[in-house]
Protein backbone atom coordinates (compact mmCIF):
# COMPACT_ATOMS: atom_id res chain seq x y z
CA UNK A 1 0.00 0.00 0.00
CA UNK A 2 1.55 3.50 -1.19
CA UNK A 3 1.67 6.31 1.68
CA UNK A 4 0.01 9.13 1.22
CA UNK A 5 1.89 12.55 0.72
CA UNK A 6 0.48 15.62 -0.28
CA UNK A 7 -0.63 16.50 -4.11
CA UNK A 8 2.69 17.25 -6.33
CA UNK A 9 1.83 21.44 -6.21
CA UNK A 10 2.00 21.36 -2.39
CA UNK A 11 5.36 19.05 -2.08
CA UNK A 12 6.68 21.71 -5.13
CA UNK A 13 5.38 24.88 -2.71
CA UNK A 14 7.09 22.88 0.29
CA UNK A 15 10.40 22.53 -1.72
CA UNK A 16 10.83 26.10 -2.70
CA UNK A 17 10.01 27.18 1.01
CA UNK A 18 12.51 24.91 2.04
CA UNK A 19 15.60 26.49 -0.16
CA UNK A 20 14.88 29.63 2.19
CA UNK A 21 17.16 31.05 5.08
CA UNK A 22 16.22 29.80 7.96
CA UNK A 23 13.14 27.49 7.26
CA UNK A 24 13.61 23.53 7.37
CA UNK A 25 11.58 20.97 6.34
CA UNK A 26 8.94 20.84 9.10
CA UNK A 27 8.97 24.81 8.92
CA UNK A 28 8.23 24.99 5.03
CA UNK A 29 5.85 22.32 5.69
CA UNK A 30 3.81 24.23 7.99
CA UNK A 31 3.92 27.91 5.45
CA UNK A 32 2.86 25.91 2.39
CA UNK A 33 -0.26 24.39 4.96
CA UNK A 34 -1.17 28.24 6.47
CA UNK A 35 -0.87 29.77 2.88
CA UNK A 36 -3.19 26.85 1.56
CA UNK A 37 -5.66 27.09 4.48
CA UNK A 38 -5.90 30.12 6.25
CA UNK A 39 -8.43 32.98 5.58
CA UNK A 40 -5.68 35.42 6.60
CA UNK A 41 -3.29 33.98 3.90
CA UNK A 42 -3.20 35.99 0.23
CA UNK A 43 -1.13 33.92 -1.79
CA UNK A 44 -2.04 35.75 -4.95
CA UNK A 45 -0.67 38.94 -3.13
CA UNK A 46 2.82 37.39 -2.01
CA UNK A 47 3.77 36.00 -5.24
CA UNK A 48 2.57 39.64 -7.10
CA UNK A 49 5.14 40.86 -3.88
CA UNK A 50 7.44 38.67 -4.66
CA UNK A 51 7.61 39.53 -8.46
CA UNK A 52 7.62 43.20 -8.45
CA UNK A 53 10.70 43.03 -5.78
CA UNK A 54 12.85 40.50 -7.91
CA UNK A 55 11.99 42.76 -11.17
CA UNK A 56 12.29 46.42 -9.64
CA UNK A 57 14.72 45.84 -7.11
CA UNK A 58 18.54 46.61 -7.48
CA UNK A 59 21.43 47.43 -5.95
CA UNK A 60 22.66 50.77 -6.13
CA UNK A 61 25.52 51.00 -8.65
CA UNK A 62 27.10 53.64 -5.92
CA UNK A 63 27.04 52.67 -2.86
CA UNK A 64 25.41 48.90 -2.84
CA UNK A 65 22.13 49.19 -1.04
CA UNK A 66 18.86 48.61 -2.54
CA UNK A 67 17.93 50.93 -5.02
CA UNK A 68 14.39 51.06 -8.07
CA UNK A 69 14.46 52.53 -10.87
CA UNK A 70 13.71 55.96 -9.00
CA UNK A 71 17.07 55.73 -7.41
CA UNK A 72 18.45 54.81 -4.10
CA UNK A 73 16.77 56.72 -1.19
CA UNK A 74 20.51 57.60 0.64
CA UNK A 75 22.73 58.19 -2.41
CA UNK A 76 19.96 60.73 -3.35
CA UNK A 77 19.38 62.23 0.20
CA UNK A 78 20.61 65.78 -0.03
CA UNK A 79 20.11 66.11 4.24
CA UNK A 80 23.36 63.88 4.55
CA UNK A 81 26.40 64.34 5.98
CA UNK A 82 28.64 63.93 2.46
CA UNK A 83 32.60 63.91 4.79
CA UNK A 84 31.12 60.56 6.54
CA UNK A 85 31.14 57.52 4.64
CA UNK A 86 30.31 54.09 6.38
CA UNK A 87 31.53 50.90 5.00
CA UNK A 88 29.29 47.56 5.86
CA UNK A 89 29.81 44.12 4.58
CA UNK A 90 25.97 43.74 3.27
CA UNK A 91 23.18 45.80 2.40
CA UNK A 92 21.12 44.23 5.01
CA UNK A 93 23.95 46.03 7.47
CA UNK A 94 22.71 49.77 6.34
CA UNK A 95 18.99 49.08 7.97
CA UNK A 96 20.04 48.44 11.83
CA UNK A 97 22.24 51.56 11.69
CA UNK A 98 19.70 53.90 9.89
CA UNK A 99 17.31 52.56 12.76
CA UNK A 100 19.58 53.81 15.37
CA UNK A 101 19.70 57.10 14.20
CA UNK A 102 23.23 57.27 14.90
CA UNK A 103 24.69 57.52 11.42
CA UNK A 104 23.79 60.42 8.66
CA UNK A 105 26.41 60.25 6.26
CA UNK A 106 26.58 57.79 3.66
CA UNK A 107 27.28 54.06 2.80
CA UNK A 108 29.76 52.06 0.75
CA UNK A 109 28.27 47.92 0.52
CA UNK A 110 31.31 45.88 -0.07
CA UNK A 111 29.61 43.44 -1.01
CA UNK A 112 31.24 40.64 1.72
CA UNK A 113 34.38 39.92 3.41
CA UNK A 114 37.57 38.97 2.61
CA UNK A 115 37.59 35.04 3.06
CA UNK A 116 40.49 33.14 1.62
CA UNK A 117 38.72 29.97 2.20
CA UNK A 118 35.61 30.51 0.15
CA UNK A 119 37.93 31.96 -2.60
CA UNK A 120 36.84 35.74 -1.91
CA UNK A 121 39.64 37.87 -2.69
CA UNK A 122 39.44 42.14 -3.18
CA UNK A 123 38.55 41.65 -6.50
CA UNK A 124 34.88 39.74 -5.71
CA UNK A 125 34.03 42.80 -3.27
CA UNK A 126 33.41 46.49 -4.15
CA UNK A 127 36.99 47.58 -2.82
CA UNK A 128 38.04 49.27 -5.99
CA UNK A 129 34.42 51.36 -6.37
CA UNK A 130 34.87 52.35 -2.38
CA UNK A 131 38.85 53.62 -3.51
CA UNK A 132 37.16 55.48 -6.65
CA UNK A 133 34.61 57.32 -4.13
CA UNK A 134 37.10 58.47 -1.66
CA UNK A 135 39.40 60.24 -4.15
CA UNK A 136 36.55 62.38 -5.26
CA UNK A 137 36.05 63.42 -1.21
CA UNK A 138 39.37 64.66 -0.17
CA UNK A 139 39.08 64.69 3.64
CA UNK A 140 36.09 62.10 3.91
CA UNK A 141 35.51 60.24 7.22
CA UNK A 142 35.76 56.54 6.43
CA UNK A 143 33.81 54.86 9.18
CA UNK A 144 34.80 50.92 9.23
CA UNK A 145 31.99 49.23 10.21
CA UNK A 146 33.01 45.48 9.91
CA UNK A 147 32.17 42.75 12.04
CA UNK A 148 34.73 41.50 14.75
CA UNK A 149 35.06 37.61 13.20
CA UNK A 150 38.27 36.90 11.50
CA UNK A 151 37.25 37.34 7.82
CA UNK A 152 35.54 40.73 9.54
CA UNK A 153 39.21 42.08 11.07
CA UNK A 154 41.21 40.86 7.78
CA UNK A 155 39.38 42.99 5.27
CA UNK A 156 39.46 45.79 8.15
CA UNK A 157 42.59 45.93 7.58
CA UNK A 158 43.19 45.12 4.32
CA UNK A 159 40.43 48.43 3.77
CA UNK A 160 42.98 50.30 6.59
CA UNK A 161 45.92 49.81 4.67
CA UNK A 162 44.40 50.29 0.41
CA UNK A 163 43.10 53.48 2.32
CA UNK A 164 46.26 54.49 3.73
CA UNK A 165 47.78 56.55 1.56
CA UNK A 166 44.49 58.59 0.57
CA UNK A 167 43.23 61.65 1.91
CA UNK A 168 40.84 60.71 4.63
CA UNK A 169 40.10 60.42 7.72
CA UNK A 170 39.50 56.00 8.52
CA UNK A 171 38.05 55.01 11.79
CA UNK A 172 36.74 52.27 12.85
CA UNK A 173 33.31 51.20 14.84
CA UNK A 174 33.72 50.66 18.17
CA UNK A 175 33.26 47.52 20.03
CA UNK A 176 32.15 45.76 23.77
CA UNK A 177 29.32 44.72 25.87
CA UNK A 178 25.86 45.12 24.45
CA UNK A 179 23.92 46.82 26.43
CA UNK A 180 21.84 45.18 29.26
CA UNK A 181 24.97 42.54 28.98
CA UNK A 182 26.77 41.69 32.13
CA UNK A 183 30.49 41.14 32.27
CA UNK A 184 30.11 37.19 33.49
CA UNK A 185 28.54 36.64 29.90
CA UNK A 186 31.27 38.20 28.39
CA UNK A 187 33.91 36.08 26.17
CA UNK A 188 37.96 37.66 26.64
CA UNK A 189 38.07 39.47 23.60
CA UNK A 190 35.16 41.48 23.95
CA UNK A 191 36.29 42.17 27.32
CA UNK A 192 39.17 43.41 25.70
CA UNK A 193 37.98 45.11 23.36
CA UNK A 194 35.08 46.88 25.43
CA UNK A 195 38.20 47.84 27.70
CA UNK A 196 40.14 49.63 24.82
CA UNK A 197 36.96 51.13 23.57
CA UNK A 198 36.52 53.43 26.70
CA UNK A 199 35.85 56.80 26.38
């Protein structure tokens, strides 16, 4: 006697679900079930979604973050600061800093990190655009806003160093204890680090 399995569309739905971030087997089993069944599901709604963000959503051939056809809502903000340029690994890293509100200058996506190991060298990331954009700011700020992993500290410094012998200013993010962290939760280097950090 064959087992029963859901009809082919649904085991099809179930297998695209499944080839997102984050969502396993049981988890794309239960989305394809809610969009199929529940009143508050509009399928018809997310795949029109879906559509008109794969075909009108870029990145921005400046600085990297997601841009339309209209243009990319920081490269064309005339309210920001233009001597402060932040560099982040992904466009996904822009958001949580805009959300702060700590950060009005502009953004440089690179794109990734350096990573020997996955064969990422300066030539798969946006180095040489994020070189071309500080010669035409003589003085420009050049926050480093990288994360604190290996791969994270290596292109740090490889940016540090390409950067060198340009005029600008390069800093770099600083790092430590999130807040509402306590020190017993703390690993050694962020210890470290929080304690060179001070101000």
């Amino acid at each position: 006697m064959a087992r029963a399995d859901y009809p082919q569309p649904v085991v099809e739905l179930i297998t695209e679900l499944k080839r997102l971030p984050g969502i396993g087997p049981r988890g794309a089993e239960r989305v394809a079930v809610w969009l199929l069944q529940s009143a508050k599901a509009n399928p018809e709604e997310l795949s029109e979604s879906l559509l008109a963000a794969k075909n009108q959503v870029r990145s921005c051939g400046l600085c990297g973050f997601f841009a339309t056809d209209e243009g990319c809502s920081i490269c064309d903000d005339s309210g920001r600061d233009p001597q402060t340029l932040c560099v982040v690994e992904q466009a996904t890293d822009v958001l949580p800093l805009e959300r702060s509100g700590a950060f009005s200058g502009f953004y440089h996506c690179l794109g990734g990190k350096l990573s020997p190991l996955d064969h990422i060298g300066p030539e798969e990331l946006r180095i040489a655009p994020l070189l071309q954009r500080v010669e035409k700011l003589p003085g420009v700020e050049v926050i480093l806003a990288l994360g604190a992993d290996v791969e994270g500290e290596a292109t740090a410094n490889y940016l540090a160093e390409a950067l060198a012998a340009r005029d600008c200013k390069i800093t770099r993010i600083a790092q430590g204890l999130p807040a509402g962290g306590g020190l017993d939760h703390a690993d050694d280097l962020t210890l470290l680090r929080a304690m060179q950090g001070r101000r």
